[in-house]
N, C-alpha and C. Protein backbone atom coordinates (compact mmCIF):
# COMPACT_ATOMS: atom_id res chain seq x y z
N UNK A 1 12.71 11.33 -174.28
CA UNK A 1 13.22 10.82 -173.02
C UNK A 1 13.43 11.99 -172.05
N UNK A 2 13.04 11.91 -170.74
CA UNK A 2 13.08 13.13 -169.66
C UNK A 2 14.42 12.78 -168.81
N UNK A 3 15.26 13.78 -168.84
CA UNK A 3 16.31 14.25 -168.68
C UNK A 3 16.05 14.43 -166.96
N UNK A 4 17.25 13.29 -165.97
CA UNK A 4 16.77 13.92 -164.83
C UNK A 4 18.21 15.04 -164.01
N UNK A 5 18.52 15.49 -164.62
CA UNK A 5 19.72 16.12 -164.62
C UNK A 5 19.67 17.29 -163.51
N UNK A 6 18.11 18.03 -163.69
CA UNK A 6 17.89 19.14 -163.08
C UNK A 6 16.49 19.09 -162.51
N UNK A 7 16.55 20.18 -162.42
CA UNK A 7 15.03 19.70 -161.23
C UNK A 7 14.16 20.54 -161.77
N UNK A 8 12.85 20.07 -161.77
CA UNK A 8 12.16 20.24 -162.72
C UNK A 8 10.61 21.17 -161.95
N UNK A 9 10.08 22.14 -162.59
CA UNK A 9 8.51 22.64 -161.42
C UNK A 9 7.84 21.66 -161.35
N UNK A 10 7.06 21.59 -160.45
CA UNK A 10 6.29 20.77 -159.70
C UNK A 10 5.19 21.23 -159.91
N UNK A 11 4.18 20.63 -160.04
CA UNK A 11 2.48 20.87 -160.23
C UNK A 11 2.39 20.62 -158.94
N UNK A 12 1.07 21.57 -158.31
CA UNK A 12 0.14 20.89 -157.19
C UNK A 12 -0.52 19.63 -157.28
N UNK A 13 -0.32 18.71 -155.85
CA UNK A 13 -0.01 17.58 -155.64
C UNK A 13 -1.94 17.43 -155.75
N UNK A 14 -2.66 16.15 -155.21
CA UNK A 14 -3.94 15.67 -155.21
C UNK A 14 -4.77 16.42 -153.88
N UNK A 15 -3.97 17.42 -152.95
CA UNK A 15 -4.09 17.93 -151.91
C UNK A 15 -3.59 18.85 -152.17
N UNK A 16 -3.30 19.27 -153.39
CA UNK A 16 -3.00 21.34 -153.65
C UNK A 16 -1.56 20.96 -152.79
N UNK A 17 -0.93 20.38 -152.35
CA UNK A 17 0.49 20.29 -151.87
C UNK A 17 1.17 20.87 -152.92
N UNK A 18 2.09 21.77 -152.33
CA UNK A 18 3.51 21.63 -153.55
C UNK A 18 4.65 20.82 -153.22
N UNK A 19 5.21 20.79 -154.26
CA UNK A 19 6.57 19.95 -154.49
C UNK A 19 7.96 20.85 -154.24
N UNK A 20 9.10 19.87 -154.03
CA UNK A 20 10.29 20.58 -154.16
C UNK A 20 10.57 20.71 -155.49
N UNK A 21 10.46 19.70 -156.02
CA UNK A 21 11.44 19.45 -157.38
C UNK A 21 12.30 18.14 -157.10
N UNK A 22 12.39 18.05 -155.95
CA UNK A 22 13.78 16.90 -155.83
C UNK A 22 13.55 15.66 -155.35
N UNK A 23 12.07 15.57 -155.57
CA UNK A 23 12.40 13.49 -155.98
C UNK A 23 12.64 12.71 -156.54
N UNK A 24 12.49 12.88 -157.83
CA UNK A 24 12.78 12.37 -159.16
C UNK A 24 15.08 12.38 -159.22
N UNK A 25 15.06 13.76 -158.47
CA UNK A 25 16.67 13.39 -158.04
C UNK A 25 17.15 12.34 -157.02
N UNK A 26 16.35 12.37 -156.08
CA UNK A 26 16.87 11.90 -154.79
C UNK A 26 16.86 10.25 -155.93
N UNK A 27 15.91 9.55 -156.36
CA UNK A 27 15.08 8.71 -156.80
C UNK A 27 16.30 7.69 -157.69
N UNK A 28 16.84 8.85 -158.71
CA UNK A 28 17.90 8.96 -159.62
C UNK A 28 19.42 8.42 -158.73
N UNK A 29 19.70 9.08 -158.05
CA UNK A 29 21.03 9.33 -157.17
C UNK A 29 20.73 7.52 -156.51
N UNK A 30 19.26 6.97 -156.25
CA UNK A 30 19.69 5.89 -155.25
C UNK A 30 19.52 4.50 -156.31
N UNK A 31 18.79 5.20 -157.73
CA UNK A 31 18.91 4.12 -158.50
C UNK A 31 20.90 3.90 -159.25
N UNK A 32 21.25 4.95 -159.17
CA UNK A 32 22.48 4.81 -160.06
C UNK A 32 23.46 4.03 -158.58
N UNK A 33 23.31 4.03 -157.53
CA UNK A 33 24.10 3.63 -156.64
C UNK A 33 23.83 2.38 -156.44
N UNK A 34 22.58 1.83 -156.41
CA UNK A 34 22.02 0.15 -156.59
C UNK A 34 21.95 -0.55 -157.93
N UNK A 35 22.50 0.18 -158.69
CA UNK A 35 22.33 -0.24 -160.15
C UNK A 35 20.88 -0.68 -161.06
N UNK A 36 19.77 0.35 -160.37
CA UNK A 36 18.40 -0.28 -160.91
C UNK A 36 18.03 0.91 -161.58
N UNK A 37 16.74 0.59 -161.92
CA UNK A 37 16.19 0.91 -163.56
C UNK A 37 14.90 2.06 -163.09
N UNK A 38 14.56 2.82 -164.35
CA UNK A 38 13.12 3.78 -163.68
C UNK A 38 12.79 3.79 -165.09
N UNK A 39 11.77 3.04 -165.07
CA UNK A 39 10.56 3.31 -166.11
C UNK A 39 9.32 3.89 -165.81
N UNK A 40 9.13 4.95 -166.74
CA UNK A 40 7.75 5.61 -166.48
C UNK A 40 6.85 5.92 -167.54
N UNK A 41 5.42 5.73 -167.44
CA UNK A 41 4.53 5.41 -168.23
C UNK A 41 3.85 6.37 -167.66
N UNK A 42 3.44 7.44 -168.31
CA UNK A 42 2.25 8.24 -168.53
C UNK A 42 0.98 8.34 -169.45
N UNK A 43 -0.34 8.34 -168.50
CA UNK A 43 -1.23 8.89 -169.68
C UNK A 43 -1.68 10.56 -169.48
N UNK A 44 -1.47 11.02 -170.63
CA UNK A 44 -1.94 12.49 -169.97
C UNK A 44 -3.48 12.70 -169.55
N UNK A 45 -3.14 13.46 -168.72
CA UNK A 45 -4.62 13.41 -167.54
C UNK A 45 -5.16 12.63 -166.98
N UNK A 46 -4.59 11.53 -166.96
CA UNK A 46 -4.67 9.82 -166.25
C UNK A 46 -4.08 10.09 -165.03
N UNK A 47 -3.03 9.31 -165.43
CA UNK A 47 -2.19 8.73 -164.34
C UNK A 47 -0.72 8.75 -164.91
N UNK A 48 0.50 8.42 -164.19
CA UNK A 48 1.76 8.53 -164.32
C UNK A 48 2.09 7.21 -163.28
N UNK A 49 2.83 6.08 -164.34
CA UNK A 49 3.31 4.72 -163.23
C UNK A 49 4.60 5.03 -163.46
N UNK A 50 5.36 4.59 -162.35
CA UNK A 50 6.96 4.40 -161.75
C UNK A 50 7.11 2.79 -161.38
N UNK A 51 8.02 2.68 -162.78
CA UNK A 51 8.44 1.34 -162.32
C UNK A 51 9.95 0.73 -162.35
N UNK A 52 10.18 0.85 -160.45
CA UNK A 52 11.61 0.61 -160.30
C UNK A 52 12.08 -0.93 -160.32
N UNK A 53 12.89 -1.49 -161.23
CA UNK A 53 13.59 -2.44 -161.11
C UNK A 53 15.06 -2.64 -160.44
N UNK A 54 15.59 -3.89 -160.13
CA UNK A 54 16.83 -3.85 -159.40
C UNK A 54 17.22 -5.44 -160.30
N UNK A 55 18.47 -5.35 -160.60
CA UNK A 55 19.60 -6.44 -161.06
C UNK A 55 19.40 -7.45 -159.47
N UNK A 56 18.86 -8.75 -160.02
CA UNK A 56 19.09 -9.35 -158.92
C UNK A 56 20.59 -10.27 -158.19
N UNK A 57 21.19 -10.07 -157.32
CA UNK A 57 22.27 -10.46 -156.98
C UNK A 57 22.61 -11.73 -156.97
């Protein structure tokens, strides 16, 4: 399980972009305040899915 505690290096993006490190925080901080969920599914050298859920009211 990946720990989002700290911020983590960033690989170059699909455009050689770099990263901060701090989305996976920002991401974290707005799921624990809405009470929703982050599942993530990786294949290595594939792809990486993000899948945010929310408690419906």
């Amino acid at each position: 399980m990946m720990s989002f505690n700290k911020r983590l290096t960033s690989e170059k993006g699909t455009s050689l972009e770099e990263g901060t490190g701090l989305g996976l925080l920002l991401v974290k901080q707005f799921l624990i305040n809405n009470k929703g969920l982050l599942n993530i599914q990786s294949k290595e050298g594939e792809m990486t899915e993000f899948i945010i859920s929310f408690l419906k009211a």
